[in-house]
Protein backbone atom coordinates (compact mmCIF):
# COMPACT_ATOMS: atom_id res chain seq x y z
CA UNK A 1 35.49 -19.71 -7.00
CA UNK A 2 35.88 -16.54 -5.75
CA UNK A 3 36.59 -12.87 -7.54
CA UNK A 4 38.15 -9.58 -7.13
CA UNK A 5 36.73 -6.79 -8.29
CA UNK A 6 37.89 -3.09 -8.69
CA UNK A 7 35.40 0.04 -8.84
CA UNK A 8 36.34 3.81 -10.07
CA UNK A 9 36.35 6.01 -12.30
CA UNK A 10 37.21 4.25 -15.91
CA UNK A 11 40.60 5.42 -16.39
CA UNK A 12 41.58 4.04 -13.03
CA UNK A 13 40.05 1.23 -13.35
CA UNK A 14 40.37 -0.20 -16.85
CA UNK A 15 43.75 -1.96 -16.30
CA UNK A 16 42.72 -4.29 -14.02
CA UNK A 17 41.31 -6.00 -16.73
CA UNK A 18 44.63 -7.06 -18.31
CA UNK A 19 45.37 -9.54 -15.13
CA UNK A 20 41.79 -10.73 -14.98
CA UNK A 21 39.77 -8.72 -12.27
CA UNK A 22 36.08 -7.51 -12.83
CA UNK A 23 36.09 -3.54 -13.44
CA UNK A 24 32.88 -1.59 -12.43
CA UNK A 25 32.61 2.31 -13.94
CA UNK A 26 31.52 4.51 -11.33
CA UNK A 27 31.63 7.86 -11.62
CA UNK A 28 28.79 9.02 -9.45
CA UNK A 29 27.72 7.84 -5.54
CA UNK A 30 24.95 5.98 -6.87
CA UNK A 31 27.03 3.74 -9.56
CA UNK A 32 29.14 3.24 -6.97
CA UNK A 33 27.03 1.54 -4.38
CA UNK A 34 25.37 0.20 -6.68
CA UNK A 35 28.61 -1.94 -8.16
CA UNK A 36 29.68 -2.75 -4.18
CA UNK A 37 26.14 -4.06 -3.61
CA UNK A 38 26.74 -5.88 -6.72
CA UNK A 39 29.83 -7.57 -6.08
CA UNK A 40 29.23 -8.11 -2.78
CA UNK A 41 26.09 -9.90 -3.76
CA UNK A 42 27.77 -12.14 -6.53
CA UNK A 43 30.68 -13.32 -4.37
CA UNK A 44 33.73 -11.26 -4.98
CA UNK A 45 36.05 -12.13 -1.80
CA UNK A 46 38.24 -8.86 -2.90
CA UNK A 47 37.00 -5.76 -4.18
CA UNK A 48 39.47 -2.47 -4.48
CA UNK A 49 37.51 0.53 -5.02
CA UNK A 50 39.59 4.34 -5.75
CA UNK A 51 39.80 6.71 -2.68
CA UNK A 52 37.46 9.23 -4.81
CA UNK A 53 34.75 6.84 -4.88
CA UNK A 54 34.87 5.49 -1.74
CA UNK A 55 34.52 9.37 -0.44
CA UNK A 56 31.35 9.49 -1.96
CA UNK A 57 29.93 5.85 -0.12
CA UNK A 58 31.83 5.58 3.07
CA UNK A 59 28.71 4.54 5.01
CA UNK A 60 28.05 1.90 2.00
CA UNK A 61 31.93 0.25 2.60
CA UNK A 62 31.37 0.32 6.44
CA UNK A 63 28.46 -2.00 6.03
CA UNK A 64 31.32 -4.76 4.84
CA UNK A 65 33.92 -3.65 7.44
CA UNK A 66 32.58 -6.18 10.01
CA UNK A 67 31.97 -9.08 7.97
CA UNK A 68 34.76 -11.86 6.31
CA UNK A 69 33.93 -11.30 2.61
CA UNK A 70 33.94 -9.21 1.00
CA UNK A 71 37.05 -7.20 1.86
CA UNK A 72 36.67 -3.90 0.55
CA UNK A 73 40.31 -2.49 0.33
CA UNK A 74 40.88 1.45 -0.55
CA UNK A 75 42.85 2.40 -3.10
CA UNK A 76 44.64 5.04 -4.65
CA UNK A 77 42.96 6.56 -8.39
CA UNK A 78 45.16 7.44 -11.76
CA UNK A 79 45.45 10.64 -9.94
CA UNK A 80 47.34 9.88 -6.98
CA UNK A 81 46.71 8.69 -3.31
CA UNK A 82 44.98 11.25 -0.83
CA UNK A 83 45.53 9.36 2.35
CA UNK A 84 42.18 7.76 2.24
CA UNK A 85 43.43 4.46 1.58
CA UNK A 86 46.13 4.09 4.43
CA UNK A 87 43.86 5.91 7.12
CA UNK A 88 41.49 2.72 6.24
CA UNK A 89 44.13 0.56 6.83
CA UNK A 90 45.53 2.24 10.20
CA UNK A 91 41.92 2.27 11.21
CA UNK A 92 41.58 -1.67 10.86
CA UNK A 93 44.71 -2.07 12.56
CA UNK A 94 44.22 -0.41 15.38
CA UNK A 95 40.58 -1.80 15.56
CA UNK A 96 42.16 -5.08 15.30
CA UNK A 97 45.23 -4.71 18.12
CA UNK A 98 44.24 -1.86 20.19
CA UNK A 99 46.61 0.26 19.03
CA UNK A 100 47.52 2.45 16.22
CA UNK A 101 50.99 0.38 15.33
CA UNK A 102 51.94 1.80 11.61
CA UNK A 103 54.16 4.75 11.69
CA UNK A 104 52.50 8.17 11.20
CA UNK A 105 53.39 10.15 7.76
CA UNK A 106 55.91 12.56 8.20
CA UNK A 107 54.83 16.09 6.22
């Protein structure tokens, strides 16, 4: 059976555990790749990981871009989104189709 897990800073992350998924603490680069490899070692199909985090790994998450499981989504922290997130998905998209389809943020 497969598992989602979610990685971030702790008070981002620490809800998650009321509906079940496996929360990682990672406050520094190196807790952070370290909880990917992790999960993506132990079978998690899913794991969400906050946009501040995933700043400090990007080349980490683009080892797992090309491959079925797991998918590493992007997600925004307690603090608020900073784009990170739906760049990641446009990205994907538009890797995907061939074109950039999703409507660009108006300022």
């Amino acid at each position: 059976m497969y598992k989602i897990g979610v990685i971030g800073d702790k008070d981002s992350v620490l809800g998650f555990m009321a509906v079940g998924f496996t929360v990682f603490v990672a406050d520094d680069a190196a807790a952070a790749a370290s909880a990917l490899r992790s999960a993506a070692r132990d079978e998690y199909a899913v794991i969400f990981i906050t946009e501040p985090a995933a700043k400090l790994i990007p080349d980490e998450i683009a080892r797992y871009r090309s491959t079925p499981l797991p998918a590493v989504i992007v997600i925004p922290s307690k603090a608020g989104s900073e784009g990170l997130g739906m760049t990641s998905i446009k990205k994907s998209v538009e890797r995907a189709i061939g074109a950039d389809i999703l409507f660009k943020e108006s300022n």
